[in-house]
N, C-alpha and C. Protein backbone atom coordinates (compact mmCIF):
# COMPACT_ATOMS: atom_id res chain seq x y z
N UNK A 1 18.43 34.18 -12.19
CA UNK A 1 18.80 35.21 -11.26
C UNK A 1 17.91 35.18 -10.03
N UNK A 2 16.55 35.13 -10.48
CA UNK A 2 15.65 35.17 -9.39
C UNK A 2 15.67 33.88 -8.37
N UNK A 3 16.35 32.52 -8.85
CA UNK A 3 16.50 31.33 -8.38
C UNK A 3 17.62 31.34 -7.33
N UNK A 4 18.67 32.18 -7.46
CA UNK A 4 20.21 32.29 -6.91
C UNK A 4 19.59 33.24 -5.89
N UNK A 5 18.49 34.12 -5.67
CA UNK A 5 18.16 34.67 -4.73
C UNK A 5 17.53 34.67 -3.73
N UNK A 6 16.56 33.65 -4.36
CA UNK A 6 15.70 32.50 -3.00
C UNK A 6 16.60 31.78 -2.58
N UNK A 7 17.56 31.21 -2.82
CA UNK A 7 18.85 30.16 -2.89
C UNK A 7 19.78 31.10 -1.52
N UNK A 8 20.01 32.49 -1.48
CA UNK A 8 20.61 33.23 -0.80
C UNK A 8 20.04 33.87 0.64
N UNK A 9 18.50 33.91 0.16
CA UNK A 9 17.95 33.62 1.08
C UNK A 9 17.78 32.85 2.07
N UNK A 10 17.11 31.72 1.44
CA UNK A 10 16.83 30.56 2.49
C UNK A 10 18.58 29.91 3.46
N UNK A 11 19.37 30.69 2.09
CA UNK A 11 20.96 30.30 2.88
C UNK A 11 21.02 31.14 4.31
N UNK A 12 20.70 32.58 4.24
CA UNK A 12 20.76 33.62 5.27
C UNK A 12 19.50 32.70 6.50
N UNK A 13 18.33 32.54 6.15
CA UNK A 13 17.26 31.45 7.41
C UNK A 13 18.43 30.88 8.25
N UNK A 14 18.57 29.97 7.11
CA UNK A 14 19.33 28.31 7.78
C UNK A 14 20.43 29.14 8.66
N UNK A 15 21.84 30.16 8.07
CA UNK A 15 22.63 30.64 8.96
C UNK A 15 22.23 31.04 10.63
N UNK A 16 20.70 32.05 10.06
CA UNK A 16 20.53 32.30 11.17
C UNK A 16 19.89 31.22 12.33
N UNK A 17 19.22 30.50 11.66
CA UNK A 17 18.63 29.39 12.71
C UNK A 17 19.51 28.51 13.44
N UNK A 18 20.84 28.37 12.52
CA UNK A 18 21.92 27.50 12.66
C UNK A 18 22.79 28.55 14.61
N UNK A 19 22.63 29.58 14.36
CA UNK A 19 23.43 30.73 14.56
C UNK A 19 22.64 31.06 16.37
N UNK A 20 21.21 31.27 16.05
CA UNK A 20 20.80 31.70 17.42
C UNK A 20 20.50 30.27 18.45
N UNK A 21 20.46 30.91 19.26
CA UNK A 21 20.18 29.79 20.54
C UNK A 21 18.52 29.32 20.51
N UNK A 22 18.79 27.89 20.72
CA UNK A 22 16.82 27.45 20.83
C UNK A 22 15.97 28.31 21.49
N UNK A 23 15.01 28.20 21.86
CA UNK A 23 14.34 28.91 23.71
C UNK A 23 13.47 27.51 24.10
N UNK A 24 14.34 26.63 23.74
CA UNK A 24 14.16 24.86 24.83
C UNK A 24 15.42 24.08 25.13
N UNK A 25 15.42 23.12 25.57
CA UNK A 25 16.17 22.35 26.05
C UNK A 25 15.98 21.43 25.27
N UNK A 26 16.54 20.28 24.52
CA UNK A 26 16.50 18.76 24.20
C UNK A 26 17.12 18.34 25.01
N UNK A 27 16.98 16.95 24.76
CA UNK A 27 17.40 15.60 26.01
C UNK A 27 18.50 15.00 25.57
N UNK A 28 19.47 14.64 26.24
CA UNK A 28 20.60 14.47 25.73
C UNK A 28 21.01 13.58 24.71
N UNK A 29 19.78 12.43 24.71
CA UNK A 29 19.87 11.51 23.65
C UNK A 29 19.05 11.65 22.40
N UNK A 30 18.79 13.12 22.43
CA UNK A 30 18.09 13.75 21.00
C UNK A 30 18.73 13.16 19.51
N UNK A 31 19.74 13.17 20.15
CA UNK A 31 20.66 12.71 18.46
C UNK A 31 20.15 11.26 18.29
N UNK A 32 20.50 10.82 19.12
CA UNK A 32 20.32 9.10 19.09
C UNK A 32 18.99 8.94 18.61
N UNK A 33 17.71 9.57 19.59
CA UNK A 33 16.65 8.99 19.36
C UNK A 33 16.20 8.95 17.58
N UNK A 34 16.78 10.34 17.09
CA UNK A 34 16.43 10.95 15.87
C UNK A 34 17.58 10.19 14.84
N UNK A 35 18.74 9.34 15.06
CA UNK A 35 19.25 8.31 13.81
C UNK A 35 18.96 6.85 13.95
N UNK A 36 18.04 6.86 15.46
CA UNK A 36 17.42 5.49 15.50
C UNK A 36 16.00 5.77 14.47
N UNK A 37 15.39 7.15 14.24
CA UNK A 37 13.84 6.93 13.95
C UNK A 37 14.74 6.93 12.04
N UNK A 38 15.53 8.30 11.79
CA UNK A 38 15.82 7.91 10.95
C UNK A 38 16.31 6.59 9.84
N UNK A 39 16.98 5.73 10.86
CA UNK A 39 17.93 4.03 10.79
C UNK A 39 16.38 3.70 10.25
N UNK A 40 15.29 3.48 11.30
CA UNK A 40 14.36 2.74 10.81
C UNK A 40 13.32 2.84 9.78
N UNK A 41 13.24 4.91 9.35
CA UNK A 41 12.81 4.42 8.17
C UNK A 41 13.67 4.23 6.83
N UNK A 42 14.83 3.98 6.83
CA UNK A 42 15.44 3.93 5.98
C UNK A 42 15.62 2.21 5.28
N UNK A 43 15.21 1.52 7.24
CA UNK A 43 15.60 -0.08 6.77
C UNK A 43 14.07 -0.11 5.84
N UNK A 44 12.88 0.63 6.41
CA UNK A 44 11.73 0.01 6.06
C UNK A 44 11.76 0.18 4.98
N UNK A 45 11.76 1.26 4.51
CA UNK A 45 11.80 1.66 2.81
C UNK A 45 12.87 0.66 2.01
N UNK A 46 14.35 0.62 2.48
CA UNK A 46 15.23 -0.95 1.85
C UNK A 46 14.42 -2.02 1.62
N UNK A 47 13.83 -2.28 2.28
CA UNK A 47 13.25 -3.65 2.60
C UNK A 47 11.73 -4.02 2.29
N UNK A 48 10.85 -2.85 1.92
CA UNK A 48 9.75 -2.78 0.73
C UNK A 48 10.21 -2.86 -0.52
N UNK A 49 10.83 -1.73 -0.86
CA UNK A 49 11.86 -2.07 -1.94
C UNK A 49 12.18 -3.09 -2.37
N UNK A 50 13.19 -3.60 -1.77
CA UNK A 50 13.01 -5.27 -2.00
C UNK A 50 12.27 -6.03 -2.60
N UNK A 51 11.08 -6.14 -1.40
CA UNK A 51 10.04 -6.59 -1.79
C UNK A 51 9.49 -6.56 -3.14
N UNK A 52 9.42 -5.40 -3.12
CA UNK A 52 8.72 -5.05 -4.76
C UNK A 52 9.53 -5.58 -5.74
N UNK A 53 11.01 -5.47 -5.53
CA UNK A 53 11.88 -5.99 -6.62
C UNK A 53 11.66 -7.75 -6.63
N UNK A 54 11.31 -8.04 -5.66
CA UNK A 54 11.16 -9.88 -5.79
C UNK A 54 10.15 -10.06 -6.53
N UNK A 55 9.40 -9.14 -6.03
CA UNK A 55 7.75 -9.36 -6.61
C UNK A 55 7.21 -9.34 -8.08
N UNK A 56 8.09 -8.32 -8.83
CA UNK A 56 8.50 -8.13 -10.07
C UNK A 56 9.47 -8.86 -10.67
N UNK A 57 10.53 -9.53 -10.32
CA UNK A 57 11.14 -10.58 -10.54
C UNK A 57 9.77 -12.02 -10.77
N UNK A 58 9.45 -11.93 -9.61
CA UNK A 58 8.30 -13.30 -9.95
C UNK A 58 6.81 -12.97 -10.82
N UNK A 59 6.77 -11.91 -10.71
CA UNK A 59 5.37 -11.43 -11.73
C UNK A 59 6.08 -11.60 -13.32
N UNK A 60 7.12 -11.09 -13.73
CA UNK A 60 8.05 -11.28 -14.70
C UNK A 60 8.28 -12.34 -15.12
N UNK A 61 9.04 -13.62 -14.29
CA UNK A 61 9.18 -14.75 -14.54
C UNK A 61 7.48 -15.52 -15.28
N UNK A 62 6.90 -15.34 -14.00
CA UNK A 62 5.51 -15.76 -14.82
C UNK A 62 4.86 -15.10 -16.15
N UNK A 63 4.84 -14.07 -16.73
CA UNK A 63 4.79 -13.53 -17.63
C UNK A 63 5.21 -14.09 -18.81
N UNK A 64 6.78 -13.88 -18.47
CA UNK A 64 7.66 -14.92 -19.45
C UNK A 64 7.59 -16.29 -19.87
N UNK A 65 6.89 -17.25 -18.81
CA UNK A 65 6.70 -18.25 -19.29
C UNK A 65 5.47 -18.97 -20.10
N UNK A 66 4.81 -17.66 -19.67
CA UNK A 66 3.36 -17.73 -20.36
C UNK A 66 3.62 -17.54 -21.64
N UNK A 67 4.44 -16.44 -21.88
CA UNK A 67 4.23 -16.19 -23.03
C UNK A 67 5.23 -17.12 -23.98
N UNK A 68 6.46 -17.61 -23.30
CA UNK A 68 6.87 -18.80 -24.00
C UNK A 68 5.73 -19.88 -24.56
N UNK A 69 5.02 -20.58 -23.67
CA UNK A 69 3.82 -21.37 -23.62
C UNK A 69 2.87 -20.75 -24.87
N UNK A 70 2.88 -19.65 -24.89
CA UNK A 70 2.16 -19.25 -26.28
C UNK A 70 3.02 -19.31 -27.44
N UNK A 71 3.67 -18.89 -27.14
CA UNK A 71 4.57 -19.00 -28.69
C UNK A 71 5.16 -20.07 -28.78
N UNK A 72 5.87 -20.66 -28.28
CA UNK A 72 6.76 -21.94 -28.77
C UNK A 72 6.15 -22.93 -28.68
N UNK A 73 5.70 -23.07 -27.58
CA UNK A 73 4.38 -24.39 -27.69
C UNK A 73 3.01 -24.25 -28.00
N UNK A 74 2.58 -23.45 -28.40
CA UNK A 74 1.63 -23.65 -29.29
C UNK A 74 -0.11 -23.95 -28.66
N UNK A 75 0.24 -22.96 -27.02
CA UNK A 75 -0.71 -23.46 -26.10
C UNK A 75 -1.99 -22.59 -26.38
N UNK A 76 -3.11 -23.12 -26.00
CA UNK A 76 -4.64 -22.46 -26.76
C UNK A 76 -5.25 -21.89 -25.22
N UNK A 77 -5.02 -20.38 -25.49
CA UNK A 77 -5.44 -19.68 -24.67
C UNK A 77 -6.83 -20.01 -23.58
N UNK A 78 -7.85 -20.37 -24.93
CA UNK A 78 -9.21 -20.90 -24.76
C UNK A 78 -9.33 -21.69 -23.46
N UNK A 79 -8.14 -22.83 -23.43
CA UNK A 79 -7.92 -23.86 -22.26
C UNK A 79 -7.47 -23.23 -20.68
N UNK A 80 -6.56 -22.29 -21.17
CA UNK A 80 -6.19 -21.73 -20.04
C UNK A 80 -7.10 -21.05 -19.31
N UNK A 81 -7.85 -20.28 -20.10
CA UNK A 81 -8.78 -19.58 -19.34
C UNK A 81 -9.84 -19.88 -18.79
N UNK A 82 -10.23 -21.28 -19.44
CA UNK A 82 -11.71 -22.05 -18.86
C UNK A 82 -10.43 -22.57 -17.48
N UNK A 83 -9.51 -23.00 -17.72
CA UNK A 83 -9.07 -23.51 -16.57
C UNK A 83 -8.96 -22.41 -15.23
N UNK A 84 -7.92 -21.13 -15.73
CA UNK A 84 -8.46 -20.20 -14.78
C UNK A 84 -9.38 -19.99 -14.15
N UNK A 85 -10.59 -20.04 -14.93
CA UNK A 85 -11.99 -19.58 -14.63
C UNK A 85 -12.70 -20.54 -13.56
N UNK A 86 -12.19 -21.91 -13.88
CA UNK A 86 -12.89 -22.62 -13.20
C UNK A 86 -12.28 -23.27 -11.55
N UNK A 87 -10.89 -22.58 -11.66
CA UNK A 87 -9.98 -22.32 -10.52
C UNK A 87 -9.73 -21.40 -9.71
N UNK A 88 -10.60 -20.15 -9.59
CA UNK A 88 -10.31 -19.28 -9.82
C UNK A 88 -9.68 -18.88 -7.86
N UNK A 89 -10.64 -19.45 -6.96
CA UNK A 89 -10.19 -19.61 -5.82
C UNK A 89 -9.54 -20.27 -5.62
N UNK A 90 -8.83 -20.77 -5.94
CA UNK A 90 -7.75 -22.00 -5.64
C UNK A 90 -6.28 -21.04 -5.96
N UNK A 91 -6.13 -20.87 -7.28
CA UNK A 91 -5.43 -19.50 -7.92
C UNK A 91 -4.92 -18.38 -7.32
N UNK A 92 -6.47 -18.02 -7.01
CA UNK A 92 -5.82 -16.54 -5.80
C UNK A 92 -5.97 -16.81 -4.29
N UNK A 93 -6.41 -17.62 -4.05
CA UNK A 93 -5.88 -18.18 -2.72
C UNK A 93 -4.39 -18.31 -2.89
N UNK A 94 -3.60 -19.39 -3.44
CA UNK A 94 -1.85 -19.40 -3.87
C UNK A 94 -1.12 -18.14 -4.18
N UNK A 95 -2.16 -17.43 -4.66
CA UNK A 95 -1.07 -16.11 -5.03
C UNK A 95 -0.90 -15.46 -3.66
N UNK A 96 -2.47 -15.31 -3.18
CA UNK A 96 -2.22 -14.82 -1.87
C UNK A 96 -1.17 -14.91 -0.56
N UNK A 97 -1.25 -16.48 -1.08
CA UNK A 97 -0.41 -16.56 0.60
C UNK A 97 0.96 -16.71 -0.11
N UNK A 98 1.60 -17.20 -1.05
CA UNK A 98 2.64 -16.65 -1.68
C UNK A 98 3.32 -15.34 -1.88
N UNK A 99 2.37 -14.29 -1.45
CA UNK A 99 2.67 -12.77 -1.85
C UNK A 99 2.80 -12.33 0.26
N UNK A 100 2.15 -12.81 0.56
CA UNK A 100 2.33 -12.83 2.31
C UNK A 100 3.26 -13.30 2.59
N UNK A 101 3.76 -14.79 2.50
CA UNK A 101 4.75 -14.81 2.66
C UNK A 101 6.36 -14.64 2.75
N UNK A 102 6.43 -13.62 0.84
CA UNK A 102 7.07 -13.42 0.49
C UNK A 102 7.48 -12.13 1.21
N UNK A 103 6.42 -11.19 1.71
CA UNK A 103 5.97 -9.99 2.28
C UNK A 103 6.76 -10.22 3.83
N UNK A 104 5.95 -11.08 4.22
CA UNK A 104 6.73 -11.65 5.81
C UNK A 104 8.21 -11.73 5.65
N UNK A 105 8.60 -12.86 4.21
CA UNK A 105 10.70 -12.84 4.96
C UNK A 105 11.29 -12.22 4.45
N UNK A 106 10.87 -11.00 3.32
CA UNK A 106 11.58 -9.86 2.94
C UNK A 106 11.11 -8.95 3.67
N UNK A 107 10.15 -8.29 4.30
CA UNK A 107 10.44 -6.85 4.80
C UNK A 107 9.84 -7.14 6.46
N UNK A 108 8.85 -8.17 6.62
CA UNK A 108 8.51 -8.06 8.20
C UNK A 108 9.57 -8.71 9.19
N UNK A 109 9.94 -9.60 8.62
CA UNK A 109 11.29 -10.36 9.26
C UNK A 109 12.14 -9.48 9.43
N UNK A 110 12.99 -9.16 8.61
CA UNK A 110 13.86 -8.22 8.32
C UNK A 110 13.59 -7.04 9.00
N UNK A 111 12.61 -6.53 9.55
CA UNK A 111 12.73 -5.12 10.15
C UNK A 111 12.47 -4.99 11.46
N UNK A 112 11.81 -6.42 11.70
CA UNK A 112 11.98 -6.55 13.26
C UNK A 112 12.85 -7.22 13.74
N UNK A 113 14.01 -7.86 13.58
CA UNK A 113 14.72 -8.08 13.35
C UNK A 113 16.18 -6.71 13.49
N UNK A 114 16.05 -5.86 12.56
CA UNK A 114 17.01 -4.54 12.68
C UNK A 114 16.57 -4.28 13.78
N UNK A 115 14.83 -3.80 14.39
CA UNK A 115 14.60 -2.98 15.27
C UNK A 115 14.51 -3.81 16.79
N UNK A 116 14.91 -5.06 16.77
CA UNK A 116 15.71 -5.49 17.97
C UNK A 116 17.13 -5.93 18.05
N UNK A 117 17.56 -5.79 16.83
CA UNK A 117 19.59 -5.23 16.99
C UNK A 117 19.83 -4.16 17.08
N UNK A 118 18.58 -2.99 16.86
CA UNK A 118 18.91 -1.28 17.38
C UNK A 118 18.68 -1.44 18.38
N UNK A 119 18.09 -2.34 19.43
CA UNK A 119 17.46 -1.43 20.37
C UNK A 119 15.95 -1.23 21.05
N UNK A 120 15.26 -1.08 19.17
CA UNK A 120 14.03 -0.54 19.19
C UNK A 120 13.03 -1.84 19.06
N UNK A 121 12.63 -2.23 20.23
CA UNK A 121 12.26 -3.38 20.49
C UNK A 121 10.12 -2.82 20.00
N UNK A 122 9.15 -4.05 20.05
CA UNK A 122 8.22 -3.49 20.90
C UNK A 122 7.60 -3.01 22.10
N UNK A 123 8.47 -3.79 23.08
CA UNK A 123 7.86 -3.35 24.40
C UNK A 123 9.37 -2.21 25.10
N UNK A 124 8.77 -1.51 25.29
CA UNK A 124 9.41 -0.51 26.40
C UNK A 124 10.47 -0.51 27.54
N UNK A 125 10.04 -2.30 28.10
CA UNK A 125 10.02 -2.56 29.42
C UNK A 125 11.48 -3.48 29.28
C-alpha cells in the first residue's frame, strides 16, 4: 500500500514537471546532442561487453585445455610450473599485448569508428 503511494506520488512530480514551463531556454539541437551522448554510451558499454565476452571465451578455452592436458594426457603439473616460473616474462608479456590488442579491435576500433559515422569526431573543427 505504502509502495502504490510513493508510486502516485512521484507520478503527480513527473506530471507536474512534465506540465509547467522551464524558466530557460535549450538550444534547438538539445535532442540531438542528448541521443548522440546517449548513442555513445550505449555503443561503449556494447562494445566492452564484448570485450569481456571474448575475453572469457579465451580465458575459458585456455582453461579447458589445460585441464584436458591434465586429465587425458597425463601432463605433470610439476613441469608446467617450473616452466611457467622460469618464463614468467615472456608469458605475461604475450598475455599482455594479446589482451591490448584484443581490447583495441573490439571496443577502441569500434567506437571510434561509430563516433566518426555519428558525427562525434575528436576534433571540433
Amino acid at each position: 500500500m505504502r509502495k502504490e503511494e510513493n508510486f502516485n506520488d512521484v507520478e503527480k512530480l513527473v506530471d507536474e514537471a512534465l506540465i509547467a514551463e522551464p524558466g530557460f531556454l535549450l538550444s534547438d539541437s538539445f535532442a540531438d546532442l542528448v541521443a548522440q551522448k546517449v548513442s555513445r554510451k550505449f555503443a561503449w558499454q556494447q562494445y566492452l561487453h564484448e570485450f569481456l565476452i571474448y575475453l572469457g571465451v579465451f580465458v575459458g578455452a585456455g582453461v579447458v585445455w589445460a585441464a584436458m592436458s591434465f586429465i587425458f594426457f597425463g601432463a605433470d603439473w610439476h613441469v608446467w610450473l617450473d616452466f611457467a616460473v622460469s618464463n614468467a616474462a615472456i608469458i605475461l608479456g604475450i598475455n599482455i599485448i594479446v589482451v591490448f590488442v584484443l581490447f583495441a579491435d573490439r571496443v577502441l576500433l569500434r567506437y571510434f569508428l561509430f563516433r566518426a559515422e555519428t558525427g562525434n569526431g575528436l576534433s571540433k573543427y
